[in-house]
Structures are given as structure tokens and as C-alpha cells.
C-alpha atoms as a PDB file:
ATOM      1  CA  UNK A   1       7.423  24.689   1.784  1.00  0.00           C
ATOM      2  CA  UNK A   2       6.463  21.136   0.561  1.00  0.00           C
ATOM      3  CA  UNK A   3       7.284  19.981   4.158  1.00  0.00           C
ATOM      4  CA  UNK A   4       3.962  22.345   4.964  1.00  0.00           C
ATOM      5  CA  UNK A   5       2.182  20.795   2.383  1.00  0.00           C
ATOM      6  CA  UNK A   6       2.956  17.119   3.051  1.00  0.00           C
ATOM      7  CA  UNK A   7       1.135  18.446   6.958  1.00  0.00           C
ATOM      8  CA  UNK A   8      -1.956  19.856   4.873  1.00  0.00           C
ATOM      9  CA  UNK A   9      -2.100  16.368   3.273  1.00  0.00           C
ATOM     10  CA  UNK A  10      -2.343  14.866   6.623  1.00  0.00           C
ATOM     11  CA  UNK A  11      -4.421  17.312   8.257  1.00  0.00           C
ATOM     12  CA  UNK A  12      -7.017  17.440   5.070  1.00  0.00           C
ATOM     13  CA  UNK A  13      -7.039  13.275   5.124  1.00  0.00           C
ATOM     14  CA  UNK A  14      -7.625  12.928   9.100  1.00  0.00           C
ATOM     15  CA  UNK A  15     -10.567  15.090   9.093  1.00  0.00           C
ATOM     16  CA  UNK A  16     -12.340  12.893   6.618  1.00  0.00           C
ATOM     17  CA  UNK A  17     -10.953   9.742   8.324  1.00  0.00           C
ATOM     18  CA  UNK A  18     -11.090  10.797  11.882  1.00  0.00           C
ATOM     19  CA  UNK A  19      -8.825   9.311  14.206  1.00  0.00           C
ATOM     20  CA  UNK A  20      -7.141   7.152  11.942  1.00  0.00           C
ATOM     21  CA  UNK A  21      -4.104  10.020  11.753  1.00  0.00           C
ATOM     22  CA  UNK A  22      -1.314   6.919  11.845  1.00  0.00           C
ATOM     23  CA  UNK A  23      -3.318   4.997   9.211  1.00  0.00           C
ATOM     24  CA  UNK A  24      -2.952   7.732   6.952  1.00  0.00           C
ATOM     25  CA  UNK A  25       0.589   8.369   7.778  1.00  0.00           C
ATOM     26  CA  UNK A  26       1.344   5.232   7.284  1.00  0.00           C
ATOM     27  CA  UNK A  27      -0.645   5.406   4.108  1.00  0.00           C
ATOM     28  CA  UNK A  28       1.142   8.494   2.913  1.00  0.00           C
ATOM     29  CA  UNK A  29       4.777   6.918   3.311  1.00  0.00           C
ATOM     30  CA  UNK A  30       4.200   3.958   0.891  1.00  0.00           C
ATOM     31  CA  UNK A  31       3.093   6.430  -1.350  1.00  0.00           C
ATOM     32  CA  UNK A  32       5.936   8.074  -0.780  1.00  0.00           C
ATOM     33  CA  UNK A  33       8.069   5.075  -0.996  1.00  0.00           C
ATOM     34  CA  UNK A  34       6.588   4.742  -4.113  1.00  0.00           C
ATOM     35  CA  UNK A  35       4.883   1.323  -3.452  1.00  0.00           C
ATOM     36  CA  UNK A  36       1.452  -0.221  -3.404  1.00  0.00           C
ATOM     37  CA  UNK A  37      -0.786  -0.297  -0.402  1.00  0.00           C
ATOM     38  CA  UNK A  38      -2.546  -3.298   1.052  1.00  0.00           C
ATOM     39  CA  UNK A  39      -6.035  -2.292   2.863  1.00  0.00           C
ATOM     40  CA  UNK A  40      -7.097  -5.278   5.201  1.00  0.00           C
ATOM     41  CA  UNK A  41     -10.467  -4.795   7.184  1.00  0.00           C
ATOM     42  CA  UNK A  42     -13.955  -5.428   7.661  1.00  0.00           C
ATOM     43  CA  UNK A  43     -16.178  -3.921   5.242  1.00  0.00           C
ATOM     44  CA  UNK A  44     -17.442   0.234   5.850  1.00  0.00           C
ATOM     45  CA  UNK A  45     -14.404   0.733   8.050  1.00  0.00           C
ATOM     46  CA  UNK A  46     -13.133   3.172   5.525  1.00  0.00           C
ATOM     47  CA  UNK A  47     -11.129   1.305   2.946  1.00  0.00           C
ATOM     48  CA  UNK A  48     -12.253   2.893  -0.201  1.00  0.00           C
ATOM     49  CA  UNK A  49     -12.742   6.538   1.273  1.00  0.00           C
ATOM     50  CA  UNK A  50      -9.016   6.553   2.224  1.00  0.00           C
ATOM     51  CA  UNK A  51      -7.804   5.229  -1.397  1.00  0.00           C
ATOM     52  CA  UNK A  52     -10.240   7.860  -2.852  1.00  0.00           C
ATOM     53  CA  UNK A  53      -8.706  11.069  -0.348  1.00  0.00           C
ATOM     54  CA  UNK A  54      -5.556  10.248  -0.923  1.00  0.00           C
ATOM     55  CA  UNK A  55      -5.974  10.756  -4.543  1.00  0.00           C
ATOM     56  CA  UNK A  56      -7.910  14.175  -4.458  1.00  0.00           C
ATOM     57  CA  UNK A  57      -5.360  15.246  -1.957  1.00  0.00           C
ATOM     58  CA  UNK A  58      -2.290  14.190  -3.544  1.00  0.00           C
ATOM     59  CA  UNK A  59      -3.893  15.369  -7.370  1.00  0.00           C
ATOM     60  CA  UNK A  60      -3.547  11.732  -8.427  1.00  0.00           C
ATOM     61  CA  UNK A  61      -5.946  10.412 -11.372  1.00  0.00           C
ATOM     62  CA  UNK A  62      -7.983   8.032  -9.969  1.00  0.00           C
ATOM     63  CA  UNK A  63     -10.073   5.075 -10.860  1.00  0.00           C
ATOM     64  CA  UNK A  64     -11.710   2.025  -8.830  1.00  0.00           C
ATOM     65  CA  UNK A  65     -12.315  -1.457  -9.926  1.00  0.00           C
ATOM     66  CA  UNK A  66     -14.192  -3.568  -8.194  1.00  0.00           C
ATOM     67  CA  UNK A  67     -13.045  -7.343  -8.252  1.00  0.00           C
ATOM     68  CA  UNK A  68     -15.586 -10.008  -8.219  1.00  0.00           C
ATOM     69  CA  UNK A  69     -15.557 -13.907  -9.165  1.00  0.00           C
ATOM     70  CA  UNK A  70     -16.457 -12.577 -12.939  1.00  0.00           C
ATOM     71  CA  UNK A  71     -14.015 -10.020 -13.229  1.00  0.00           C
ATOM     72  CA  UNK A  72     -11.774 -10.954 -16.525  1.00  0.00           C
ATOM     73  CA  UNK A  73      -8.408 -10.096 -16.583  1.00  0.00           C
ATOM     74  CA  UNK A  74      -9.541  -7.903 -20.072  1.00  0.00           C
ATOM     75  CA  UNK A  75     -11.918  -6.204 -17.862  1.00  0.00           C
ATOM     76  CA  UNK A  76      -8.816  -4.399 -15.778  1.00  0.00           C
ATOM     77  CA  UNK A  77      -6.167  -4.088 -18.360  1.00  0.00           C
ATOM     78  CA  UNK A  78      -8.263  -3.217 -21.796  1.00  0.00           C
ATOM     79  CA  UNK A  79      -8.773  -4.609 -24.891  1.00  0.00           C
ATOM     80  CA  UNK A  80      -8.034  -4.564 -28.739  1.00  0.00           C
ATOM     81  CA  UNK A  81     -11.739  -4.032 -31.028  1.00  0.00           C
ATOM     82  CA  UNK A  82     -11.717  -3.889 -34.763  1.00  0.00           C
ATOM     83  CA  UNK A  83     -12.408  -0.391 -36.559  1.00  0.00           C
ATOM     84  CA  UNK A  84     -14.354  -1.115 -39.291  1.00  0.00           C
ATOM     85  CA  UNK A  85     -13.827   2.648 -40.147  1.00  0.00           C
ATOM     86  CA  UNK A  86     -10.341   2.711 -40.330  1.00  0.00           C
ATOM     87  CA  UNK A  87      -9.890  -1.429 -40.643  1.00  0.00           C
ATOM     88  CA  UNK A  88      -7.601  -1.402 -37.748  1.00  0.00           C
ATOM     89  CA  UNK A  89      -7.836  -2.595 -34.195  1.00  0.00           C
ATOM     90  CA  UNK A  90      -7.787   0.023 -31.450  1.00  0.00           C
ATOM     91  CA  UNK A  91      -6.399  -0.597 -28.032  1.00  0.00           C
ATOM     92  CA  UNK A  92      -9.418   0.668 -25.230  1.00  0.00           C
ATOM     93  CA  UNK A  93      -7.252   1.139 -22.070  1.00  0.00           C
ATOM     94  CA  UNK A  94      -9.173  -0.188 -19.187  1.00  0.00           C
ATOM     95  CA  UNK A  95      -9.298   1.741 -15.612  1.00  0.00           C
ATOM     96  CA  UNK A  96      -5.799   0.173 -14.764  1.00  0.00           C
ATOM     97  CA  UNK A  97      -4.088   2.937 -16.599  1.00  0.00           C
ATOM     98  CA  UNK A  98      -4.761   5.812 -13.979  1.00  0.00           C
ATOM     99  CA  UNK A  99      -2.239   6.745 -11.517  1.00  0.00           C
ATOM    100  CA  UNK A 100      -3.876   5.777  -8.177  1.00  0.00           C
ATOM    101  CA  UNK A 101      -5.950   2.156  -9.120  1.00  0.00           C
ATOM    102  CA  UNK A 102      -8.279   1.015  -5.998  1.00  0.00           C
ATOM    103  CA  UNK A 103      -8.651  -3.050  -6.452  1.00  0.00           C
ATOM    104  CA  UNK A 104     -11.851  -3.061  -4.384  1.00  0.00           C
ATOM    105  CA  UNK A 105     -11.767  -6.712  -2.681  1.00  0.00           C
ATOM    106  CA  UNK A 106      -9.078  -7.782  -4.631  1.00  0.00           C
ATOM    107  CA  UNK A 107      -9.549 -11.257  -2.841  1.00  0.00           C
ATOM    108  CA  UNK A 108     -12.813 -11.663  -4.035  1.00  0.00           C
ATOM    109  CA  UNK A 109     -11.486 -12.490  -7.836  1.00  0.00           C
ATOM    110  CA  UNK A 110     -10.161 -15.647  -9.522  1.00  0.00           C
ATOM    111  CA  UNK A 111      -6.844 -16.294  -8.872  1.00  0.00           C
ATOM    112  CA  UNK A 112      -6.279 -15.316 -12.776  1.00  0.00           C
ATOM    113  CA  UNK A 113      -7.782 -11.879 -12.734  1.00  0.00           C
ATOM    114  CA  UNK A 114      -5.156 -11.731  -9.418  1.00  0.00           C
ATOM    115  CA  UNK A 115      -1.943 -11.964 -11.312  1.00  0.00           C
ATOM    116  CA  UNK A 116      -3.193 -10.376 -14.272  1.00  0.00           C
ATOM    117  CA  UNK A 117      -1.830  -7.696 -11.776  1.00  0.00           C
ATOM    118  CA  UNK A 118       1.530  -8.962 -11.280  1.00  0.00           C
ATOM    119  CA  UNK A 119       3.180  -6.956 -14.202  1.00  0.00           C
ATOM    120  CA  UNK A 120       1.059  -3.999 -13.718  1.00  0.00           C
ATOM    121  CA  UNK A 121       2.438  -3.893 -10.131  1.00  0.00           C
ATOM    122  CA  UNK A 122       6.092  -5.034 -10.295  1.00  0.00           C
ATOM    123  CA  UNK A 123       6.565  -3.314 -13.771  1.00  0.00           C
ATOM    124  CA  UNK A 124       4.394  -0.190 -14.072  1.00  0.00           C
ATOM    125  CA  UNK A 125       3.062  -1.634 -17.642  1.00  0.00           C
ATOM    126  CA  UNK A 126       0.701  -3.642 -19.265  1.00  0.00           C
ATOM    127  CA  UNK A 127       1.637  -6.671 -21.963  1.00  0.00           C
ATOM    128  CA  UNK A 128      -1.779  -7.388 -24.460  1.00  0.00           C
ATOM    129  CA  UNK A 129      -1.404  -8.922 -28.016  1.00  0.00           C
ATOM    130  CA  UNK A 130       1.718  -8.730 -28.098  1.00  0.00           C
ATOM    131  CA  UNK A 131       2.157  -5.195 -27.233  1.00  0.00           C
ATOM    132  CA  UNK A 132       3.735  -3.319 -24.150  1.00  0.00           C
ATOM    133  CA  UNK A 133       2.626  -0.246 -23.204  1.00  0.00           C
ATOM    134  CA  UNK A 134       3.469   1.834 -20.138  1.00  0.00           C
ATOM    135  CA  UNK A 135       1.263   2.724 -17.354  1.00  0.00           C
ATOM    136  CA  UNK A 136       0.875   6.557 -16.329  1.00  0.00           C
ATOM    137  CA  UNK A 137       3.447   7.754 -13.925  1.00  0.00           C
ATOM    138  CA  UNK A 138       3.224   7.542 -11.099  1.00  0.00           C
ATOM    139  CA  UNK A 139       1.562   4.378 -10.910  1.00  0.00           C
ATOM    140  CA  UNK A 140      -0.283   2.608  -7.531  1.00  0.00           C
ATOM    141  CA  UNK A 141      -1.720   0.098  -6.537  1.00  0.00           C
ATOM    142  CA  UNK A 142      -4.389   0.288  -3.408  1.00  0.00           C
ATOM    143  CA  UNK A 143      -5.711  -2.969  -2.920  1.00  0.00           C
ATOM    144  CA  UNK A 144      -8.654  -3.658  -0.480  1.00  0.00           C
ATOM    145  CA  UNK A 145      -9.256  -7.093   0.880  1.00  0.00           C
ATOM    146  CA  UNK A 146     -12.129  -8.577   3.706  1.00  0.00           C
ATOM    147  CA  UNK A 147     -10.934 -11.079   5.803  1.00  0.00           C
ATOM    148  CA  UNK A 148     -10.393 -14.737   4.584  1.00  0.00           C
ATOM    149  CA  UNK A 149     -13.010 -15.848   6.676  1.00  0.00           C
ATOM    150  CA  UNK A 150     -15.563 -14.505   5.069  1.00  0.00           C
ATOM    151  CA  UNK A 151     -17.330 -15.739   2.233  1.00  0.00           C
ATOM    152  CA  UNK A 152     -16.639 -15.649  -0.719  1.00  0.00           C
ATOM    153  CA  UNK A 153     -12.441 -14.935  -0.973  1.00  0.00           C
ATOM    154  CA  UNK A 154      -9.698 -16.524  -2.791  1.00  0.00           C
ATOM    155  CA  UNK A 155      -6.970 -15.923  -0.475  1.00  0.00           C
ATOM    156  CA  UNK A 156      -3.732 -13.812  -2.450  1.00  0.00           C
ATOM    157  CA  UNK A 157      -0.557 -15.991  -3.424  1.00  0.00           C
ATOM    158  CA  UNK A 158       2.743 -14.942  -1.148  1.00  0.00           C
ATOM    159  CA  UNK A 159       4.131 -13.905  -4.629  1.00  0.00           C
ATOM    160  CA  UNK A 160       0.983 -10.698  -5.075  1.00  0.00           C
ATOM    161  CA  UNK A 161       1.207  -9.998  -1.055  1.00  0.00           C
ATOM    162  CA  UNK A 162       5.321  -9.290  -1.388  1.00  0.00           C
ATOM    163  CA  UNK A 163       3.709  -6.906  -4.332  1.00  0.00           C
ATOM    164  CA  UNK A 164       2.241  -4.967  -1.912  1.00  0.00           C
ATOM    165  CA  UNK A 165       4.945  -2.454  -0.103  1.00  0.00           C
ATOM    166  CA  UNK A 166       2.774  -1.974   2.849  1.00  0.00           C
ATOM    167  CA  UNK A 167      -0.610  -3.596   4.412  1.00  0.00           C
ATOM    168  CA  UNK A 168      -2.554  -1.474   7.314  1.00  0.00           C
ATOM    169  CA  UNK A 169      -5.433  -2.660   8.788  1.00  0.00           C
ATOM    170  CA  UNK A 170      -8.044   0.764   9.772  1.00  0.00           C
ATOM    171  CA  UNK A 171      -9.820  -0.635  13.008  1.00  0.00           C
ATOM    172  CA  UNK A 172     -12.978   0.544  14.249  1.00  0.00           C
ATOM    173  CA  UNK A 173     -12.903   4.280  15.638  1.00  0.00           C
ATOM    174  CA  UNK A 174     -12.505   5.528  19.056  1.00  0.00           C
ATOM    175  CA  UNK A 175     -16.209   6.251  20.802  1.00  0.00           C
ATOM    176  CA  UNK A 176     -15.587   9.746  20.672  1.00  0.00           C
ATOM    177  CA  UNK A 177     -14.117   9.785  16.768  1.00  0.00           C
ATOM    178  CA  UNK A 178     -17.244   7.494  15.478  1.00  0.00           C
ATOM    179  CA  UNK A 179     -19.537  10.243  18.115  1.00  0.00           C
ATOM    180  CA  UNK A 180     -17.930  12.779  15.650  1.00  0.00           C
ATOM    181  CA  UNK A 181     -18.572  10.973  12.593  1.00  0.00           C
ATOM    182  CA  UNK A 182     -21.928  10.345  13.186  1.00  0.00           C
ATOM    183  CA  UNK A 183     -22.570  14.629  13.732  1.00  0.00           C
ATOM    184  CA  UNK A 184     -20.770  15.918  11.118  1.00  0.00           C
ATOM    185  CA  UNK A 185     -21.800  12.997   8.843  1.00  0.00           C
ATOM    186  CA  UNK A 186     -17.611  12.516   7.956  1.00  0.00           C
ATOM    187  CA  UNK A 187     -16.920   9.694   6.271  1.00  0.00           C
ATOM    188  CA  UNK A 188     -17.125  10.158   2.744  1.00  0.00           C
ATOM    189  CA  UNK A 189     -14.844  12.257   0.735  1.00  0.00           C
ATOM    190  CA  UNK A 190     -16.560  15.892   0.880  1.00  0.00           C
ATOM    191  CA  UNK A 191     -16.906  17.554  -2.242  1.00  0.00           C
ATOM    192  CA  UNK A 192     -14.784  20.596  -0.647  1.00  0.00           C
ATOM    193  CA  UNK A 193     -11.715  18.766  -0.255  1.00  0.00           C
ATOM    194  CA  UNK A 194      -8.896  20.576  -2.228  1.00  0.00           C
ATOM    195  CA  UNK A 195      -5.999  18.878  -3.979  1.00  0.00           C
ATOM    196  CA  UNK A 196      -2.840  19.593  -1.837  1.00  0.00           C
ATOM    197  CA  UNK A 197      -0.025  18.752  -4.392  1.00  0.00           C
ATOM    198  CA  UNK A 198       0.391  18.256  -7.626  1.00  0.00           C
ATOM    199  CA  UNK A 199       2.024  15.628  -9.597  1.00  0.00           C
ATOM    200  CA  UNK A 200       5.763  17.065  -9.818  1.00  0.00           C
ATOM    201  CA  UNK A 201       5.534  18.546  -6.124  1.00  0.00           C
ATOM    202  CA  UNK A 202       4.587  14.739  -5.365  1.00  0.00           C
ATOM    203  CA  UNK A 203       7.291  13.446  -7.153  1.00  0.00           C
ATOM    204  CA  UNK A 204      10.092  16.106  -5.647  1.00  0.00           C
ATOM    205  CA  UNK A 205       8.897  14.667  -2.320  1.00  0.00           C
ATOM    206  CA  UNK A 206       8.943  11.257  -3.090  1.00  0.00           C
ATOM    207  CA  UNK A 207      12.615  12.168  -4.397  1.00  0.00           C
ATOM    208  CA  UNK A 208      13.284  13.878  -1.292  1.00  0.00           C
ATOM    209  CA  UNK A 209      12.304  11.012   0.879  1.00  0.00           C
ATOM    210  CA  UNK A 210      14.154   8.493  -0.536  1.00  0.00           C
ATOM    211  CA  UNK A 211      17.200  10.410   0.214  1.00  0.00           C
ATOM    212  CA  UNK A 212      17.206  10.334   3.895  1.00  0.00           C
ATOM    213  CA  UNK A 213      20.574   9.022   5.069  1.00  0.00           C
ATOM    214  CA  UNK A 214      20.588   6.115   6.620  1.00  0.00           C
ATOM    215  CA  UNK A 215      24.160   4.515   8.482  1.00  0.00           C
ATOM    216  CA  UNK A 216      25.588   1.920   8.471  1.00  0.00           C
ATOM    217  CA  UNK A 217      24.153   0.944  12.051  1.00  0.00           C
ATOM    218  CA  UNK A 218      20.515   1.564  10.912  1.00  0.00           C
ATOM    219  CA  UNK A 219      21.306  -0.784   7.257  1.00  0.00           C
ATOM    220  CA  UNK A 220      22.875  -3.475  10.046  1.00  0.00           C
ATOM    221  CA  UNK A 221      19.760  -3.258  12.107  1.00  0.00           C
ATOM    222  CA  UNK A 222      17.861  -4.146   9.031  1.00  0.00           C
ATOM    223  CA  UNK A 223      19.698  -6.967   8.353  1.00  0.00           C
ATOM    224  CA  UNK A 224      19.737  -8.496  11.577  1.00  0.00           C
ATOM    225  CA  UNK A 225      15.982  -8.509  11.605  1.00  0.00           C
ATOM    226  CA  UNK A 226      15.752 -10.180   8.331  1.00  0.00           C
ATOM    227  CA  UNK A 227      18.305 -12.789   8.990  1.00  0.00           C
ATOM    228  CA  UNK A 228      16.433 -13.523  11.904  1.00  0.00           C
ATOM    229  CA  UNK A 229      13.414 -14.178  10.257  1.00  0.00           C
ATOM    230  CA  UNK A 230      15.513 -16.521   7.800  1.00  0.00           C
ATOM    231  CA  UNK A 231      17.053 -18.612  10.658  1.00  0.00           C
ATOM    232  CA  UNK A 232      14.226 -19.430  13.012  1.00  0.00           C
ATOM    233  CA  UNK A 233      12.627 -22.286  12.265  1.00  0.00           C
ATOM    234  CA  UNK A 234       9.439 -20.725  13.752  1.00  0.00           C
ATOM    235  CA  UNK A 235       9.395 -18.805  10.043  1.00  0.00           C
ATOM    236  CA  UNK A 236       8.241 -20.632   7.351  1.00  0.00           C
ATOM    237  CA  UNK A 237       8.241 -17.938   5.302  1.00  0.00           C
ATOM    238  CA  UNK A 238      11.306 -15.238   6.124  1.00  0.00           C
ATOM    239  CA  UNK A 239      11.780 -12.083   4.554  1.00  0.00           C
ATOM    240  CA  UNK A 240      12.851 -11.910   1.313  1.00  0.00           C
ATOM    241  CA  UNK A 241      16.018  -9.177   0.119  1.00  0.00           C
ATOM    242  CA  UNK A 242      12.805  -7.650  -1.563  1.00  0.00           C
ATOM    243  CA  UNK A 243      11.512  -7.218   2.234  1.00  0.00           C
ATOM    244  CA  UNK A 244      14.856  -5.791   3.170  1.00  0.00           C
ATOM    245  CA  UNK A 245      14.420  -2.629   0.507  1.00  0.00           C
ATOM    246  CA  UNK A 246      10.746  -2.572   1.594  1.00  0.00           C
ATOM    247  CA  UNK A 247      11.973  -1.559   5.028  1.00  0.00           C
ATOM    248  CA  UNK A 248      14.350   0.750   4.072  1.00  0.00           C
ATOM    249  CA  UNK A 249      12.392   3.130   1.620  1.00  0.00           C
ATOM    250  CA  UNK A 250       9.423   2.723   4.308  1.00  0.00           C
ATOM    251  CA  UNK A 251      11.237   4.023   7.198  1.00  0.00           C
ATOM    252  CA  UNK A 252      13.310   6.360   4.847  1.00  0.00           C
ATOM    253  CA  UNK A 253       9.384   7.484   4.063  1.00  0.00           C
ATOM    254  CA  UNK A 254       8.772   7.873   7.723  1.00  0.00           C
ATOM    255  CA  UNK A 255      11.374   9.798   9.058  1.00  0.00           C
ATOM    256  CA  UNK A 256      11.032  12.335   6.047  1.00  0.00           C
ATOM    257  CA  UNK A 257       7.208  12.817   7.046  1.00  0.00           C
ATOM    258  CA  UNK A 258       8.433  13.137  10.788  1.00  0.00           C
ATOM    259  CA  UNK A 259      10.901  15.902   9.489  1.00  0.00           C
ATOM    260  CA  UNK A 260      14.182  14.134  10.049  1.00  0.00           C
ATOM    261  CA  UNK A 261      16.743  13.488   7.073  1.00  0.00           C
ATOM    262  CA  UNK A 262      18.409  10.808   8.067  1.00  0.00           C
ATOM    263  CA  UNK A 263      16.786   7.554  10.144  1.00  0.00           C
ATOM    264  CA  UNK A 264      16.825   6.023  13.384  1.00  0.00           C
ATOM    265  CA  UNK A 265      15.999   2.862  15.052  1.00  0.00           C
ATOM    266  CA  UNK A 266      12.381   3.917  15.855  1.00  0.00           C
ATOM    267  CA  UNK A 267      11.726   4.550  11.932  1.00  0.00           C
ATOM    268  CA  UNK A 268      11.945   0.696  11.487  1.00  0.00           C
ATOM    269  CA  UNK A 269      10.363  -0.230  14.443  1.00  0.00           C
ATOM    270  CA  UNK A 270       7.345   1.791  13.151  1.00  0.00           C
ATOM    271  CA  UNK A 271       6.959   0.426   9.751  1.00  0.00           C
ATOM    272  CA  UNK A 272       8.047  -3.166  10.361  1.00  0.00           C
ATOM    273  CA  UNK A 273       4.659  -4.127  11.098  1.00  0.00           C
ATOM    274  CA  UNK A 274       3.260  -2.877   8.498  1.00  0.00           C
ATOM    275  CA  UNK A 275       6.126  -3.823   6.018  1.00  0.00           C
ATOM    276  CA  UNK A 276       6.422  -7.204   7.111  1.00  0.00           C
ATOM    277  CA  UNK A 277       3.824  -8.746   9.063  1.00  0.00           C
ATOM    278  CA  UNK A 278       1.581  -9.695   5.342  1.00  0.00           C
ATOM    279  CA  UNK A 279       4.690 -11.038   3.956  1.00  0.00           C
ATOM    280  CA  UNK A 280       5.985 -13.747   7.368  1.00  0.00           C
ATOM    281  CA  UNK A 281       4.069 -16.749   7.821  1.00  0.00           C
ATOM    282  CA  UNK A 282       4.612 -18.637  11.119  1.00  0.00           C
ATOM    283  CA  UNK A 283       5.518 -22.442  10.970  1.00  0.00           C
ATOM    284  CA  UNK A 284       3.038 -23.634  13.397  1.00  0.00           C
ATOM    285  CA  UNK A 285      -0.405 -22.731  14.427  1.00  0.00           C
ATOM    286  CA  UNK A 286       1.281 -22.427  18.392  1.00  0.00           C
ATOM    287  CA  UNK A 287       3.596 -19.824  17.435  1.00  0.00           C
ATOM    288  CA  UNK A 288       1.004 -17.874  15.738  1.00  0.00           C
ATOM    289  CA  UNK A 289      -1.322 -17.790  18.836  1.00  0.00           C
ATOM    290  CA  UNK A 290       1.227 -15.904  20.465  1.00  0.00           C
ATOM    291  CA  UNK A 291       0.971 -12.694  18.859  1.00  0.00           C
ATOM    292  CA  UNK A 292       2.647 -10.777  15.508  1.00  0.00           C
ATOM    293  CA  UNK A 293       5.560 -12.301  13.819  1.00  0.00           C
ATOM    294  CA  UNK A 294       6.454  -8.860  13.230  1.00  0.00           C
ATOM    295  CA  UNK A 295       6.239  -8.146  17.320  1.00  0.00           C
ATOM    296  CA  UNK A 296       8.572 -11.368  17.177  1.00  0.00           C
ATOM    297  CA  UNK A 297      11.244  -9.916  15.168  1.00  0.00           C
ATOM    298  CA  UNK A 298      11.785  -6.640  17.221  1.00  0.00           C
ATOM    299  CA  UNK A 299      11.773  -8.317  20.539  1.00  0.00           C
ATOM    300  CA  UNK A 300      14.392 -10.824  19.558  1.00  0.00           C
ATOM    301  CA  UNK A 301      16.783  -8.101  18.213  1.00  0.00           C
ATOM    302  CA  UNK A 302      18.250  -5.285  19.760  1.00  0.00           C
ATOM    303  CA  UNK A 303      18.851  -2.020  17.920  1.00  0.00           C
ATOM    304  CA  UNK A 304      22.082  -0.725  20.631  1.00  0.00           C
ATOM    305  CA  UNK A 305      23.628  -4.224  19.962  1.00  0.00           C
ATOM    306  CA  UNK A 306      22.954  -4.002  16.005  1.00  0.00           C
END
């Protein structure tokens, strides 16, 4: 029954993104996976309206901030004001307490509105004054970034990237989806959409997911591609045993949405880019010329042998 469900989230979210179907599955498992998303793109290629369908779809409260160079840190998280009624300061909880948060051009921020992020991110709360308090649960992150070469960006430290789960990159359509678009005026979230789930049918699936089996090949696969990463010299910056849970729950994500309990090579293959490819950083300039890092890793290692 929630196997039906998870299809009427993808169905409901490809008609208002048309053609992107594997962006939104891809989407949909680091949800799943219960990590943040990374959106890197041009601007209007659909960033924001796939951050905003997601939430309607999944029944997710939802709120968007949108980073610029003034955005304050206080701005995002909240802030303490004096009652002069009651002679007491009251907490205001900004828009980060929500359970899906779009960072709108997160890049486009000082680097100290950036980490005020960090905790948010790696421990679902927020520290102010002196006080902790917990973020709604769940709790995620979808941050949207332009490209560093435009104008304007602070680029995000490796430790906020190796926040991020996941980072997809949306593309421009097909001829015939953007021919769509353009008569049926998609591309915005219609008012009609319906949520699909609610909050403890998304968390039974995201409990569901993580329990895919996976052997002892598929867990040596996984290692071998990280180890690789950590002993070329071509890597400057290898993956991380954070990056070697990151493809596990990911693929774990995948085959569940695929309809398979337990995982095979192909899972991996189809996340890895997506998993690792934000979180590698090539050692020379020649190297990086030559295509993905991540395209690197799953040439040089063969699942069968594994």
C-alpha cells in the first residue's frame, strides 16, 4: 500500500517537473535516506518548484529562505525580544524550524550565515543564548546554489557540502518536455496538487528503506570505491567514512523505491554520482578535464571482483 503511494509521489512530482522523473527519484531517496539535498543549476530550471512539490506531496511543513549577502545568521534561526508585558524574553523561531527548509542560493550568503547551518543540519537543533532547542521532526535541508561562476557567490566550505547527503543538478528539458511546459503552462506547483503521505506514513517508509539488506559483497563494493578514492593521488579530497554511510542509505533508498529489499551493484552505481561527485575534488586541473571523479571511481573498480 505505501509502495503505491511512494509511485503517486513520483507520478504527482513528474507532471509538475516534466521529464525530470530521475531528478525527482533521486530527490525522493535522500529524503528517504533522511538527508539534505543539494540543488545545483542555472537559475528557472526548476530548483525551488521541486523543493516546494516535494513538500505538498510528501505533507511536509514548509518554509523558504532566501540567502543573500545581508542575510544574518538571526534572520534563519530566530531570536530572543524582551516582553515588557510579562518582563521576560521570548524566543521568535525563525523559518528554520519547519520540516522541509529551502536555502534559496545558499551560496549567495556570507560564509557566517553558511555555517550558522552546520548544527541545524548535522544535529536537527538550534543553539541561541545559551539555549538548545530541537528542530521539528523530520527535519531537511534543500539547498539551492547557481554556479560559482556567476556573480555574486561565496563558494560552500567542503565541511557544509559533506552536509549535504545528495547534490543533483536538473538540466534543461527535452524539446518535447519544455514544448509541453510551455502548453499546459507546468512549471509551478498547481494549486490542485494533493498531499500523498503524511508524516508517520513518511516516516514508516523512510524506516522501511533503511532496512533493505545489503551483503557483505555489496558493503565490500562500497569500500573498495572509497579506498580508492583515498589512495589515488589524483584525489585531493577522498571520501570520507561519512561518504561511505552516504552511499549506503542512498542506494538502500534506491532499491526500496525500485521495489527490491535488499541491494545490488547497480543501486550504487546509480547514486554514486550524486552521493559523491560534490564531496571529491580532483588534484589537478588535467584530471578534472577528463570527466567526473565519480565516473572515475566506477570505472576503476569492478563490482564481480569486489
Amino acid at each position: 500500500m505505501l509502495h503505491h503511494k511512494l509511485d503517486q509521489v513520483i507520478e504527482q512530482s513528474s507532471q509538475v517537473l516534466i521529464g525530470k522523473q530521475e531528478q525527482v527519484k533521486l530527490a525522493l531517496t535522500c529524503l528517504l535516506a533522511n538527508g539534505h539535498l543539494l540543488i545545483e543549476d542555472l537559475p528557472g530550471m526548476g530548483k525551488t518548484t521541486l523543493s516546494h512539490t516535494l513538500a505538498k506531496v510528501l505533507g511536509l511543513d514548509y518554509s523558504r529562505i532566501q540567502f543573500t549577502s545581508d542575510l544574518l545568521p538571526a534572520d534563519m534561526l530566530g531570536i530572543n525580544i524582551f516582553d515588557n508585558n510579562e518582563q521576560t524574553f521570548r524566543f521568535h523561531p525563525g523559518p528554520i524550524f519547519n520540516q522541509l527548509v529551502l536555502a534559496d542560493e545558499i551560496n549567495r550568503a556570507s560564509p557566517k550565515t553558511q555555517s550558522a547551518l552546520l548544527e541545524a543540519m548535522e544535529e536537527r537543533q538550534v543553539s541561541l543564548d545559551g539555549e538548545t532547542r530541537p528542530l521539528p521532526s523530520p527535519f531537511f535541508v534543500i539547498g539551492t546554489q547557481n554556479p560559482q561562476h556567476q556573480s555574486g557567490t561565496y563558494p560552500l566550505p567542503e565541511s557544509q557540502l559533506d552536509r549535504f547527503l545528495m547534490r543533483i543538478q536538473l538540466g534543461y528539458p527535452s524539446k518535447e518536455a519544455e514544448k509541453s511546459m510551455l502548453k499546459t503552462q507546468v512549471g509551478h506547483v498547481p494549486q490542485e496538487l494533493k498531499r500523498v503521505l503524511d508524516i508517520a506514513e513518511f516516516i514508516e517508509l523512510q524506516i522501511a528503506a533503511s532496512q533493505v539488506h545489503a551483503s557483505d559483497d555489496i558493503l565490500n563494493y562500497i569500500l573498495k570505491l572509497v579506498t580508492f578514492s583515498r589512495e589515488d593521488a589524483r584525489f585531493a579530497n577522498p571520501l570520507s567514512p561519512r561518504a561511505s554511510k552516504a552511499l549506503l542509505s542512498s542506494a538502500k533508498a534506491w532499491a526500496f523505491i525500485n521495489n527490491r529489499d535488499f541491494l545490488i551493484p547497480e543501486d550504487v552505481q546509480a547514486i554514486l554520482p550524486a552521493v559523491a561527485e560534490h564531496r571529491l575534488r580532483s588534484a589537478s586541473s588535467d584530471f578534472s578535464a577528463q570527466g567526473s571523479l565519480s565516473k572515475t571511481l566506477l570505472e576503476a573498480i569492478d563490482p564481480i571482483a569486489a
